[in-house]
N, C-alpha and C. Protein backbone atom coordinates (compact mmCIF):
# COMPACT_ATOMS: atom_id res chain seq x y z
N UNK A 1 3.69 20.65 10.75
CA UNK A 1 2.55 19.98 10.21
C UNK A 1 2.22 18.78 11.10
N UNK A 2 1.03 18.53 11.55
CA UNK A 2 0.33 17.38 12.17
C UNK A 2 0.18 16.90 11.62
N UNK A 3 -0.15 15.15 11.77
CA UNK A 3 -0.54 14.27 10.90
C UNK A 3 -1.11 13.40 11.68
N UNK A 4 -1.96 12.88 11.08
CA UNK A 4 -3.51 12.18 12.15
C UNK A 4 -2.56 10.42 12.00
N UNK A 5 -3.01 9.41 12.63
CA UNK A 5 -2.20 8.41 12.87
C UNK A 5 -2.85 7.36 11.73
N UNK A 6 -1.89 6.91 10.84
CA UNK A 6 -2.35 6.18 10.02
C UNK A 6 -2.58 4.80 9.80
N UNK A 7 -3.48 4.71 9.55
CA UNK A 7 -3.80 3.21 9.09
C UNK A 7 -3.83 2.87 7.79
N UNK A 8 -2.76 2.19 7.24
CA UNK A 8 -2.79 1.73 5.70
C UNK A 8 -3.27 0.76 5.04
N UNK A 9 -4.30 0.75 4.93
CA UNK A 9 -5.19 -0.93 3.89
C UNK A 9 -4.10 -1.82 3.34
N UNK A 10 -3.66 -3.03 3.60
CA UNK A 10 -2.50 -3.49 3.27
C UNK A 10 -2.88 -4.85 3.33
N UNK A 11 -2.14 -5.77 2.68
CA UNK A 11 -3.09 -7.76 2.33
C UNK A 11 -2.53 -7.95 1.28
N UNK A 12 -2.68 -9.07 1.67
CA UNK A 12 -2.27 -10.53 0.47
C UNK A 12 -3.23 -11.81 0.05
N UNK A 13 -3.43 -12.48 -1.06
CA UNK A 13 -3.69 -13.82 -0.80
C UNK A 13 -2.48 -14.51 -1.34
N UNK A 14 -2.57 -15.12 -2.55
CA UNK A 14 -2.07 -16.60 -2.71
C UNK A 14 -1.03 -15.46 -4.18
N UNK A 15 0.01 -15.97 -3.88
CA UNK A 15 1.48 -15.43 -4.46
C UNK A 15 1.59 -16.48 -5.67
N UNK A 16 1.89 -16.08 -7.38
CA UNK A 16 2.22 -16.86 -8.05
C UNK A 16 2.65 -16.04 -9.13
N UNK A 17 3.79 -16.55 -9.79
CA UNK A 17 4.44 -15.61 -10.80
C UNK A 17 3.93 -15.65 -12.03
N UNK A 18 2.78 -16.00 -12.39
CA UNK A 18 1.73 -16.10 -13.63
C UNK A 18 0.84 -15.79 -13.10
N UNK A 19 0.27 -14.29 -12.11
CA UNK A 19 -0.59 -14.11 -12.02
C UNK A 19 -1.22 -12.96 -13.16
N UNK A 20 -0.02 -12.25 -13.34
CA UNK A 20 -0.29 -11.04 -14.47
C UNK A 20 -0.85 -11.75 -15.34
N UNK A 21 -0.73 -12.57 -15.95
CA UNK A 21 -1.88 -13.37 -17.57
C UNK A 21 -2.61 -14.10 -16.74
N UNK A 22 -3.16 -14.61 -16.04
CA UNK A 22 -4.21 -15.26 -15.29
C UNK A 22 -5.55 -13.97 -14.80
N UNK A 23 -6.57 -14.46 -15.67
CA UNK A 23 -7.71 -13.85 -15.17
C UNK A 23 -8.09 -13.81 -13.79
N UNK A 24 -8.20 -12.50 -13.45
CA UNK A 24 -8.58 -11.93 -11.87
C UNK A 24 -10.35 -11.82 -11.77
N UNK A 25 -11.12 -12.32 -10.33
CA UNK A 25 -12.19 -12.47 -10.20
C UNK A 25 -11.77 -10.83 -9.36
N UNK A 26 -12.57 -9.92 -9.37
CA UNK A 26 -12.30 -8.94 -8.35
C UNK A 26 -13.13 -9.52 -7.22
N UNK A 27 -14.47 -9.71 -7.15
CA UNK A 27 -15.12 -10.47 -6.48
C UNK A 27 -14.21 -11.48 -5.17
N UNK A 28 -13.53 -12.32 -5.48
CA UNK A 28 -12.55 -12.68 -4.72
C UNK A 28 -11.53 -12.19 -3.87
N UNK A 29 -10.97 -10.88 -4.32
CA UNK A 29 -9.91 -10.35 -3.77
C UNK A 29 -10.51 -9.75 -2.87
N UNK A 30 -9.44 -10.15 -1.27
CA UNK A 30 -9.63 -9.85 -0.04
C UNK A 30 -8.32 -8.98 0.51
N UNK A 31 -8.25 -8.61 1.62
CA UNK A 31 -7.41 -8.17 2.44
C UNK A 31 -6.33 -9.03 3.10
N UNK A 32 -5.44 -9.09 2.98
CA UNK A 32 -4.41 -10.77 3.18
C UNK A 32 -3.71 -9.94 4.25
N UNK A 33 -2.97 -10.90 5.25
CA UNK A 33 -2.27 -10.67 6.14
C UNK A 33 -0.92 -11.44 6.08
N UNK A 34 -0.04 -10.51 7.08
CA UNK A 34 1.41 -10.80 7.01
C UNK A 34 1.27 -11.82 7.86
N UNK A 35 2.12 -13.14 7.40
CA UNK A 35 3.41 -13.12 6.57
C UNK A 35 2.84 -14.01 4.92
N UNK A 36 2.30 -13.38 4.43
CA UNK A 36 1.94 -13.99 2.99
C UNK A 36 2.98 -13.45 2.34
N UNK A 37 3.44 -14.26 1.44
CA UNK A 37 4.68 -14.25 0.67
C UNK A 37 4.71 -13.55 -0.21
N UNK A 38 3.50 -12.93 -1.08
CA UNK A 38 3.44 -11.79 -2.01
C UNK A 38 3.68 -10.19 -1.28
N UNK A 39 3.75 -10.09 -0.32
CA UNK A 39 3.79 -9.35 0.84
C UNK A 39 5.25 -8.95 0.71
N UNK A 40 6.33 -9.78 0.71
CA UNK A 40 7.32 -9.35 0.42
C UNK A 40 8.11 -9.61 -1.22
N UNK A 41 7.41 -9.66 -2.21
CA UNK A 41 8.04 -9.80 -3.81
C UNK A 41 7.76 -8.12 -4.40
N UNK A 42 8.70 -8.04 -4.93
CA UNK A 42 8.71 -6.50 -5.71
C UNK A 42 7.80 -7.01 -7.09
N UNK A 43 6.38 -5.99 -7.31
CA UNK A 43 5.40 -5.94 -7.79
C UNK A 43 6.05 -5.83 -9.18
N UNK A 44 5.77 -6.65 -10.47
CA UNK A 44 5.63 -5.85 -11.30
C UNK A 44 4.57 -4.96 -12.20
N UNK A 45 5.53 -4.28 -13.51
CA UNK A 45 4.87 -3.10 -13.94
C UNK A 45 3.81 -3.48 -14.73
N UNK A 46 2.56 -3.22 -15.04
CA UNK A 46 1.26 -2.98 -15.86
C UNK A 46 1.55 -2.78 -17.24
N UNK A 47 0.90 -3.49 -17.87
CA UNK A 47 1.38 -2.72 -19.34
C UNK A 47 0.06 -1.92 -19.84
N UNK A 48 -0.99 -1.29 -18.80
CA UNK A 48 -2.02 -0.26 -18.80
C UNK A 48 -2.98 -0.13 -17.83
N UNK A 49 -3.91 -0.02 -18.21
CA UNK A 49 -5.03 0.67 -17.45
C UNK A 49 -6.30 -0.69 -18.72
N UNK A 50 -6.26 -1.78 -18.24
CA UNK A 50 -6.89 -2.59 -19.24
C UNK A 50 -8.35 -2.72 -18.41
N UNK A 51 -9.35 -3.35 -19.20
CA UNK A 51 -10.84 -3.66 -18.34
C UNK A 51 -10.64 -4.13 -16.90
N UNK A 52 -9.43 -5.32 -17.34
CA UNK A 52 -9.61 -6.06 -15.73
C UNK A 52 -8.93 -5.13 -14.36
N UNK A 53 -7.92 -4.45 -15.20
CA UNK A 53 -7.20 -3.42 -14.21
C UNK A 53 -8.50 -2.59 -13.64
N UNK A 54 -8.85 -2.00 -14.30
CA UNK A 54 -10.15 -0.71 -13.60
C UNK A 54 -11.18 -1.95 -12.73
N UNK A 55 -11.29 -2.97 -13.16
CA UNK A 55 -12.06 -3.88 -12.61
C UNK A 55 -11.79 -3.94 -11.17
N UNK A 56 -10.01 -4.33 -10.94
CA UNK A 56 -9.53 -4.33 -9.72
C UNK A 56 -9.86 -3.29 -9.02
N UNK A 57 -9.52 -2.10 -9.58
CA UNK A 57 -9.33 -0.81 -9.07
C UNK A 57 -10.54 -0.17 -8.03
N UNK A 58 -11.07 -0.76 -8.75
CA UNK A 58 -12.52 -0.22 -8.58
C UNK A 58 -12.92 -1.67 -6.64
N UNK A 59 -12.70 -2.64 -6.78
CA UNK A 59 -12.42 -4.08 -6.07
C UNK A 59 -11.83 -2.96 -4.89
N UNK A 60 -10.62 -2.35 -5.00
CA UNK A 60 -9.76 -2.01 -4.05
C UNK A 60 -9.77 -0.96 -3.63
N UNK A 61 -10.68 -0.28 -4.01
CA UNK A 61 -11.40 1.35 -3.76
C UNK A 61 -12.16 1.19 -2.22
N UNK A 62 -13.34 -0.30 -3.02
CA UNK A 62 -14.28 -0.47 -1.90
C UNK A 62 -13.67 -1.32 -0.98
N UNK A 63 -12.65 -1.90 -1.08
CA UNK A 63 -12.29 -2.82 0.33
C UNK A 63 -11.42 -2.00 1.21
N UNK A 64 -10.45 -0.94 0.18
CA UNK A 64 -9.93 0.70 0.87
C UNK A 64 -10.76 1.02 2.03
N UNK A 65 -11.98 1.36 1.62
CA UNK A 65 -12.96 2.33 2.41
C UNK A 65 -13.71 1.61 3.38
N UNK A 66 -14.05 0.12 2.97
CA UNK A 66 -14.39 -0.76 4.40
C UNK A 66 -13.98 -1.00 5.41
N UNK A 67 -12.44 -0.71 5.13
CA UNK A 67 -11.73 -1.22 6.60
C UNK A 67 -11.05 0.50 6.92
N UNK A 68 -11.43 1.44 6.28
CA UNK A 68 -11.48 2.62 6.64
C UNK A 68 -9.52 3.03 6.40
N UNK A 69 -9.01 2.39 5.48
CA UNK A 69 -8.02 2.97 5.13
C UNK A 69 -7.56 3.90 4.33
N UNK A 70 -6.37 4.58 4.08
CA UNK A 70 -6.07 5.86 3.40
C UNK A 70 -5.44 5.16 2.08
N UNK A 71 -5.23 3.96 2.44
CA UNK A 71 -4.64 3.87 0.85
C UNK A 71 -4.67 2.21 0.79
N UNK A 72 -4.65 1.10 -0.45
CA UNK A 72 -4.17 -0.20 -0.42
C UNK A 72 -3.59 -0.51 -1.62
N UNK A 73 -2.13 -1.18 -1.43
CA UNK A 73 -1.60 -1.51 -2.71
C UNK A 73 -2.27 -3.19 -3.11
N UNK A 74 -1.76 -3.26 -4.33
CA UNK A 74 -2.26 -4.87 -5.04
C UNK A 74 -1.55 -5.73 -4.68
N UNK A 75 -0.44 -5.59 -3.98
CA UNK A 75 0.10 -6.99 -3.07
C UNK A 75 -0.79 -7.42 -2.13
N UNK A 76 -1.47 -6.49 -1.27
CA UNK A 76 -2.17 -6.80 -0.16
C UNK A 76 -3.03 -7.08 -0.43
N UNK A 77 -3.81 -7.27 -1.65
CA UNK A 77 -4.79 -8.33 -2.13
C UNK A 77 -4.49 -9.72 -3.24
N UNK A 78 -3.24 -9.98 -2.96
CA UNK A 78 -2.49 -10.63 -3.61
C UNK A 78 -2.11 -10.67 -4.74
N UNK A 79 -1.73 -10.03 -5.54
CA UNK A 79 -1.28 -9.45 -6.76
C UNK A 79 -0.39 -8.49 -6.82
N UNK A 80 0.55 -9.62 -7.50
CA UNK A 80 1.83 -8.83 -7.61
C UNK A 80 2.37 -7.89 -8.84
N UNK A 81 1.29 -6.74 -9.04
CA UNK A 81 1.20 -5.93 -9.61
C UNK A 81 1.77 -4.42 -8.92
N UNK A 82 2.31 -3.61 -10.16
CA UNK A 82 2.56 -2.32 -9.54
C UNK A 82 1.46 -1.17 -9.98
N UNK A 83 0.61 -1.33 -8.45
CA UNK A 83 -0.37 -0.69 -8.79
C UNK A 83 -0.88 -0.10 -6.73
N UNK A 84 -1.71 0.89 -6.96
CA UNK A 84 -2.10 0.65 -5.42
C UNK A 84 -3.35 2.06 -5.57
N UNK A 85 -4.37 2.23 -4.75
CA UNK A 85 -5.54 3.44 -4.40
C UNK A 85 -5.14 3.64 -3.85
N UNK A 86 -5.36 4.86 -3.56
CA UNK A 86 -5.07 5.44 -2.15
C UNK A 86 -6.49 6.87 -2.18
N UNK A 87 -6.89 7.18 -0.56
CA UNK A 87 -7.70 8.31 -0.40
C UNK A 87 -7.17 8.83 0.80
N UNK A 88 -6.16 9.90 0.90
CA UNK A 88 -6.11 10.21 2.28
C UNK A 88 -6.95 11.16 3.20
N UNK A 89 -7.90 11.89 2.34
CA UNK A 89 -9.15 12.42 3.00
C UNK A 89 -10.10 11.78 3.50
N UNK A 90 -9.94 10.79 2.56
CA UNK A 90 -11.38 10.06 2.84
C UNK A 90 -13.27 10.25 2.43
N UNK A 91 -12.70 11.86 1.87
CA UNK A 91 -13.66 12.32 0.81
C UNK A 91 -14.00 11.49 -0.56
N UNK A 92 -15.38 11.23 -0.62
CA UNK A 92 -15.64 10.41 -1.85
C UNK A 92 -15.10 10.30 -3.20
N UNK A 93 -14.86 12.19 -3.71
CA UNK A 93 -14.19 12.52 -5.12
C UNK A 93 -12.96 12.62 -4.87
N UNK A 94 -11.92 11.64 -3.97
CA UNK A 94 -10.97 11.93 -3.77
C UNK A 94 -10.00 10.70 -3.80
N UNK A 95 -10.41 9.60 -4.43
CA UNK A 95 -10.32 8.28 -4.39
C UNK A 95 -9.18 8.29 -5.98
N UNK A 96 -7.78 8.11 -5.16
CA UNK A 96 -6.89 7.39 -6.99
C UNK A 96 -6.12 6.74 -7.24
N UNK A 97 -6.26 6.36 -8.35
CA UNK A 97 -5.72 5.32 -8.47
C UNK A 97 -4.20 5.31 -9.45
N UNK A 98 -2.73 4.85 -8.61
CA UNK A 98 -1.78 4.94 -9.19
C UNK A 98 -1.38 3.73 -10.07
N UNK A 99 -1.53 3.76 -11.38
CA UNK A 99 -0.61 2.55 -12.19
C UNK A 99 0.95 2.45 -12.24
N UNK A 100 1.93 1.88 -11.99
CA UNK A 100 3.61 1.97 -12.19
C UNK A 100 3.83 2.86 -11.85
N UNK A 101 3.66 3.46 -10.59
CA UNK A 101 3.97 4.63 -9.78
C UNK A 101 5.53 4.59 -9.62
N UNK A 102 6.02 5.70 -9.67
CA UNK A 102 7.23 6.16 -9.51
C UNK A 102 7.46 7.45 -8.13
N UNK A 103 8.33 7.43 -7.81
CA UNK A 103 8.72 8.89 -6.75
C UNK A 103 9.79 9.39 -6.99
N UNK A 104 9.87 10.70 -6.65
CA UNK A 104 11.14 11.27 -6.92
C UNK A 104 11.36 12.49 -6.57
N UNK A 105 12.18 13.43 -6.11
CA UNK A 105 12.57 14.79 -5.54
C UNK A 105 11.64 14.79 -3.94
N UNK A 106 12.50 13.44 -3.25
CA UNK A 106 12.08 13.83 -1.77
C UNK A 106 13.03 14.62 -1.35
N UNK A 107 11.89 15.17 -0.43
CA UNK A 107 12.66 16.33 0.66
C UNK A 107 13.67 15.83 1.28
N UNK A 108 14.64 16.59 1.82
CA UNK A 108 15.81 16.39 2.71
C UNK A 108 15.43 16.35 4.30
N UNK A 109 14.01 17.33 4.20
CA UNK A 109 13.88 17.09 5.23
C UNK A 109 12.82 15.80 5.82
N UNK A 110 12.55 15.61 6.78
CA UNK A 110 11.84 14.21 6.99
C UNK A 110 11.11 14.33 8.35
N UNK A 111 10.09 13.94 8.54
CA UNK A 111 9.39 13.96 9.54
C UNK A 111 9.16 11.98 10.02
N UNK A 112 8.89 11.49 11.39
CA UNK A 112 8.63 10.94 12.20
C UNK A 112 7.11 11.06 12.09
N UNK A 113 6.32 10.00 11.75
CA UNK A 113 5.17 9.44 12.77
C UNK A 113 4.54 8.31 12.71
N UNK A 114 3.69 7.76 13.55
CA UNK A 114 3.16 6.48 13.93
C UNK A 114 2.67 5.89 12.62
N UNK A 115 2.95 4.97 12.14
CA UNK A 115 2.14 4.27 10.54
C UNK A 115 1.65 2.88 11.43
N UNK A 116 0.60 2.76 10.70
CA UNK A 116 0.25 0.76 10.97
C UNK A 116 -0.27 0.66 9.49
N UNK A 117 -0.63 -0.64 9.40
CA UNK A 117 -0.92 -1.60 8.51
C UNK A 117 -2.16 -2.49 8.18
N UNK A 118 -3.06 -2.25 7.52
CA UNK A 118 -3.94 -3.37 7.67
C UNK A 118 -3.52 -4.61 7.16
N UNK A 119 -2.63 -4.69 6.85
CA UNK A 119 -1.67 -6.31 6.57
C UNK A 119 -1.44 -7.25 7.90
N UNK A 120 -1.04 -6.02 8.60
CA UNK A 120 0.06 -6.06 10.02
C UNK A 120 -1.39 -5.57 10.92
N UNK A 121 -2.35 -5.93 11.23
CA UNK A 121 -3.14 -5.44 12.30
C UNK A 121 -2.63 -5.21 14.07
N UNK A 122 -3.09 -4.51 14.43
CA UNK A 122 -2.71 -4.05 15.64
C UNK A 122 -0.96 -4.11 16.16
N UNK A 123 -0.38 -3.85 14.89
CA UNK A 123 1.30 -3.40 14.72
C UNK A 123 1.01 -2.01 14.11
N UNK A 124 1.57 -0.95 15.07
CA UNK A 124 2.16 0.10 14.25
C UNK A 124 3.57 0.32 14.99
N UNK A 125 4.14 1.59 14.49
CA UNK A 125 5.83 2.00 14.83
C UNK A 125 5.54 3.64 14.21
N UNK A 126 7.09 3.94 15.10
CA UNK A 126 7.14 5.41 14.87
C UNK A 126 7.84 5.00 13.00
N UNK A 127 7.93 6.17 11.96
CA UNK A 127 8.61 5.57 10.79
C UNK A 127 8.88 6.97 10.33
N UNK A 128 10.17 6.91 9.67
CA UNK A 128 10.74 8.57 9.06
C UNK A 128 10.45 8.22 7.52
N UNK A 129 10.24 9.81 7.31
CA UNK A 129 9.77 9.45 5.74
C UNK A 129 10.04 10.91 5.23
N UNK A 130 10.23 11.00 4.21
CA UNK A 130 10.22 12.59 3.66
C UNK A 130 9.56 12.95 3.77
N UNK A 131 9.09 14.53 4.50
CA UNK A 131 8.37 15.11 4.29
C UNK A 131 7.14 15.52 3.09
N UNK A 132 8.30 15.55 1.76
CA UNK A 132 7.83 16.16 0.35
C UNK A 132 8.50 15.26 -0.27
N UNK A 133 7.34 15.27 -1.41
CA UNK A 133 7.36 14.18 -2.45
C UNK A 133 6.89 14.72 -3.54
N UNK A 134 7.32 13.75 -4.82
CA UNK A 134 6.36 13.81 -6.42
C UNK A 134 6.36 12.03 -6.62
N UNK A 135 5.42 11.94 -7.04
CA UNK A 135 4.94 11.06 -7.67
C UNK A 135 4.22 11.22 -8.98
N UNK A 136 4.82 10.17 -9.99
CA UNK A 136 4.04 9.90 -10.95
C UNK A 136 3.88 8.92 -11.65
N UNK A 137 2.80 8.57 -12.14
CA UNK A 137 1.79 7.46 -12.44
C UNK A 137 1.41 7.59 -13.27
N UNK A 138 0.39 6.68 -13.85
CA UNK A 138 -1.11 6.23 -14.82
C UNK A 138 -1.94 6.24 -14.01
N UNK A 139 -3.10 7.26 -14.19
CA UNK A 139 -4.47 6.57 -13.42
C UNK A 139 -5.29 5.58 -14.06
N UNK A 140 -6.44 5.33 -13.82
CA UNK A 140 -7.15 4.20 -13.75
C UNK A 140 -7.57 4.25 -14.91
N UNK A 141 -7.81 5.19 -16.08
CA UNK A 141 -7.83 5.12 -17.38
C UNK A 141 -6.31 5.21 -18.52
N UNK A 142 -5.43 5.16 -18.05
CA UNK A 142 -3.70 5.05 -18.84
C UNK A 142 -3.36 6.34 -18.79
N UNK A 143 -3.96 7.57 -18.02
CA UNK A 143 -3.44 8.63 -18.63
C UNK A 143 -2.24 9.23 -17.46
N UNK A 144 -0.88 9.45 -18.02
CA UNK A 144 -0.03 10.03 -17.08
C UNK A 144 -0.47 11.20 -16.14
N UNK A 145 0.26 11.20 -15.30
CA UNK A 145 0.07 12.15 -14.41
C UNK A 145 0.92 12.54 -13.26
N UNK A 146 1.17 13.64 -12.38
CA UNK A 146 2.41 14.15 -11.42
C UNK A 146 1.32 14.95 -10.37
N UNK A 147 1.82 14.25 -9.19
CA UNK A 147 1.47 15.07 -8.33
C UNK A 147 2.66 15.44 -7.45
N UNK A 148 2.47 16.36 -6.66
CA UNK A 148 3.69 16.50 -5.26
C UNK A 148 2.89 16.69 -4.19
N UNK A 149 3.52 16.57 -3.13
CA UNK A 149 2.80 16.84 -1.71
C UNK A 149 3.92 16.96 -0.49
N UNK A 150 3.20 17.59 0.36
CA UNK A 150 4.13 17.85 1.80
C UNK A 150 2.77 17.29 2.79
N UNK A 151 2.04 17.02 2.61
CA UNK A 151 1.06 16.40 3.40
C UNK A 151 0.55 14.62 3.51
N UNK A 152 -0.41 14.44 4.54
CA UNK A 152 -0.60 12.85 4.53
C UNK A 152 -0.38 12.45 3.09
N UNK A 153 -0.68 13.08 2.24
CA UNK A 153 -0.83 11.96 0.70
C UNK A 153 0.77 11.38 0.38
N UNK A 154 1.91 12.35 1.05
CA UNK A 154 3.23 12.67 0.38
C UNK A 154 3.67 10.91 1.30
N UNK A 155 2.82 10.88 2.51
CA UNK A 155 3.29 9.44 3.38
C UNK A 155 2.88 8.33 3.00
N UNK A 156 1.89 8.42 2.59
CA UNK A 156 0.48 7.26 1.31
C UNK A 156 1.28 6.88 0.35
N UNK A 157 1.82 7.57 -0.13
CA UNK A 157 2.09 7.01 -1.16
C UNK A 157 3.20 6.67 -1.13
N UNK A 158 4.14 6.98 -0.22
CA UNK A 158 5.72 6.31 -0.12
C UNK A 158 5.45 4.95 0.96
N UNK A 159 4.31 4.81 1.69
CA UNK A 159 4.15 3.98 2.81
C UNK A 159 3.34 2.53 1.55
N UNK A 160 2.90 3.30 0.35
CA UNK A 160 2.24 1.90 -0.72
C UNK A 160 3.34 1.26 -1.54
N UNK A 161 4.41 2.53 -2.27
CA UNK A 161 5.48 2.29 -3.06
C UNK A 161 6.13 1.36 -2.31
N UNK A 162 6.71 1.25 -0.71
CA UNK A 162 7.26 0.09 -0.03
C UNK A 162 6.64 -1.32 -0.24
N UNK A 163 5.15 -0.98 -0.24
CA UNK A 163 4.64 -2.49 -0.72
C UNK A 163 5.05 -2.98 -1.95
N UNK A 164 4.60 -1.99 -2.57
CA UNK A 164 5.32 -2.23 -4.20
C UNK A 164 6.72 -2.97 -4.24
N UNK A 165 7.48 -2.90 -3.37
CA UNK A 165 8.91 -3.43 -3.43
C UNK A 165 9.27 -4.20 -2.35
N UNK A 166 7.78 -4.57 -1.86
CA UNK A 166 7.84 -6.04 -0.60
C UNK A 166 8.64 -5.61 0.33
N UNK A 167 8.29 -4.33 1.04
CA UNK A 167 9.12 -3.23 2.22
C UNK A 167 7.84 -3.53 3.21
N UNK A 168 7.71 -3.25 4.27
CA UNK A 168 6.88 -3.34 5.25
C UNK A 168 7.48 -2.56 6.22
N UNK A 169 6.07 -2.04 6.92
CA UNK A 169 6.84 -1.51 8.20
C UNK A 169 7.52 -1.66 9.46
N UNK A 170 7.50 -3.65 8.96
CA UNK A 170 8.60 -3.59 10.27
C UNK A 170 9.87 -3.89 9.91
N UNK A 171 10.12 -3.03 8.71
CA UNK A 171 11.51 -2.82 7.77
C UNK A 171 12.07 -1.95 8.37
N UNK A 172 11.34 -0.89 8.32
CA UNK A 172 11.38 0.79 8.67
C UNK A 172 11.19 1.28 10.08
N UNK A 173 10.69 0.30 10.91
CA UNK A 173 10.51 0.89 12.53
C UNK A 173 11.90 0.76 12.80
N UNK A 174 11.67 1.51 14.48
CA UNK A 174 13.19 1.44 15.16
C UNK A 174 12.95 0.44 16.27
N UNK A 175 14.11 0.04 16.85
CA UNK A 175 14.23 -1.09 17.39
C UNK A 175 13.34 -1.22 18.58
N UNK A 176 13.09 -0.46 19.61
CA UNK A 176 12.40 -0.52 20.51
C UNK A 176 10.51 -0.87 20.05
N UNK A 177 10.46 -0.18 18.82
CA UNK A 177 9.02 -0.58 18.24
C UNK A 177 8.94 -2.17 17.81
N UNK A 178 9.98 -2.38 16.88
CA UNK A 178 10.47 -3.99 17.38
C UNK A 178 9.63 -4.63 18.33
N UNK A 179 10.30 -4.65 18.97
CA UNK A 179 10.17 -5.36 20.51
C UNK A 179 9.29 -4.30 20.99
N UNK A 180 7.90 -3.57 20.92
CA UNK A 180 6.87 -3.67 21.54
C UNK A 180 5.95 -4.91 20.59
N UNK A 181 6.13 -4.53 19.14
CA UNK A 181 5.53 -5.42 18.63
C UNK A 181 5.53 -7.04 18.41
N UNK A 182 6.83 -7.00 19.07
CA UNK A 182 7.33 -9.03 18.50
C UNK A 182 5.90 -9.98 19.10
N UNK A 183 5.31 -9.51 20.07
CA UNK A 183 4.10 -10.59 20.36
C UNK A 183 3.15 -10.81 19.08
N UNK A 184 2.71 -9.61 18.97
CA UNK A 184 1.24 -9.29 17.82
C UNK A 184 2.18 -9.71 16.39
N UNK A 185 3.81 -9.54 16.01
CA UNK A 185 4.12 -10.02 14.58
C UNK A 185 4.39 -11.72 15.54
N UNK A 186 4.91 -12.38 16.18
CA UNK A 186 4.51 -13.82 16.06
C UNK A 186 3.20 -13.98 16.16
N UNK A 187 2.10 -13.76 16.78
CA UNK A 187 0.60 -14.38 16.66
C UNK A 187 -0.13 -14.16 15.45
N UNK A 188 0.66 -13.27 14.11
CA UNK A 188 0.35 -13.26 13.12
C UNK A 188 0.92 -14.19 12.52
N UNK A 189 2.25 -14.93 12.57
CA UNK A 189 2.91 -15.69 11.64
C UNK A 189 2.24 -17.27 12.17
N UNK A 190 1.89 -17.35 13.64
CA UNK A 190 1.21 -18.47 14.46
C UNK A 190 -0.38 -18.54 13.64
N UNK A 191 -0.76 -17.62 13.02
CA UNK A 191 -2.15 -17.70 12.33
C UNK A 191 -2.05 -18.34 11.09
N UNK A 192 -0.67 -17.65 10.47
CA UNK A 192 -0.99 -18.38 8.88
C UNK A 192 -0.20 -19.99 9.23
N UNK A 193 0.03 -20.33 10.18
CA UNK A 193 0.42 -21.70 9.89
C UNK A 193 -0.70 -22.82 10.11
């Protein structure tokens, strides 16, 4: 199986542990870059699919598709929620949205390829990942649901669940990707200061 080279919608803003009861402007929420500190906190869980949730959802659909990514979790717009869109076609009716996503029965076997970040701009790395996956969730109205995959979606969604648990990909690269990238990850950490 081929797999086209990915770019993952990924951001932060401003990190605070009372953000879950604090009213969200969707309007506001942007695309945040590493090293924002919500970037690395393990998201917590939703207790639904409420107005303001679909509110977001809907916020992170269209900032998904502006910067032309396959998927963005709610850390990378600063919210430390377990939640994330993803579209890996890129087809319009193909846009969804996972609430308290879970994974489970990965493959043994595992494939290699190039991931980047829209968190992490102009950083990518080679990254191993299971081939095959299930995931299951709440979509954007509370209702459960299971999917599986052996294709891009099966990498989407294990490459968002890492956000979910403040993983990044320069967790997961190998060392030599490291050190192509150490310039472009210091002139990112030289930005947010």
């Amino acid at each position: 199986m081929v797999y086209h080279h990915i770019t993952v919608c990924l951001s932060v803003q401003a990190s605070s542990p009372n953000i879950l009861h604090m009213p969200v402007s969707p309007d506001q929420l942007r695309i945040i870059h590493y090293p924002a500190p919500v970037l690395r906190e393990v998201a917590k869980p939703l207790s639904g699919a409420t107005d303001e949730v679909q509110r977001v959802t809907k916020r992170m659909l269209q900032l998904m598709h502006e910067a032309r990514g396959v998927g963005l979790a709610a850390p990378q717009v600063g919210l430390p929620w377990r939640m994330f869109v993803a579209n890996p076609t890129g087809e319009p009716g193909d846009d969804r949205v996972f609430i308290n996503p879970k994974l489970s029965n990965p493959s043994a076997e595992t494939h290699v390829h190039d991931e980047g970040c829209l968190s992490l701009p102009h950083i990518t790395g080679e990254i191993t990942r299971p081939t095959r996956i299930t995931i299951d969730a709440l979509d954007e109205h509370g209702q459960p649901f299971q999917l599986t995959s052996d294709e891009l979606s099966a990498r989407v969604w294990q490459h968002e669940i890492d956000h979910l648990d403040g993983i990044l990909i320069l967790d997961r690269m190998p060392a030599i990707d490291k050190v192509a990238n150490k310039q472009a990850v210091m002139d990112l950490e030289q930005a947010a200061r």
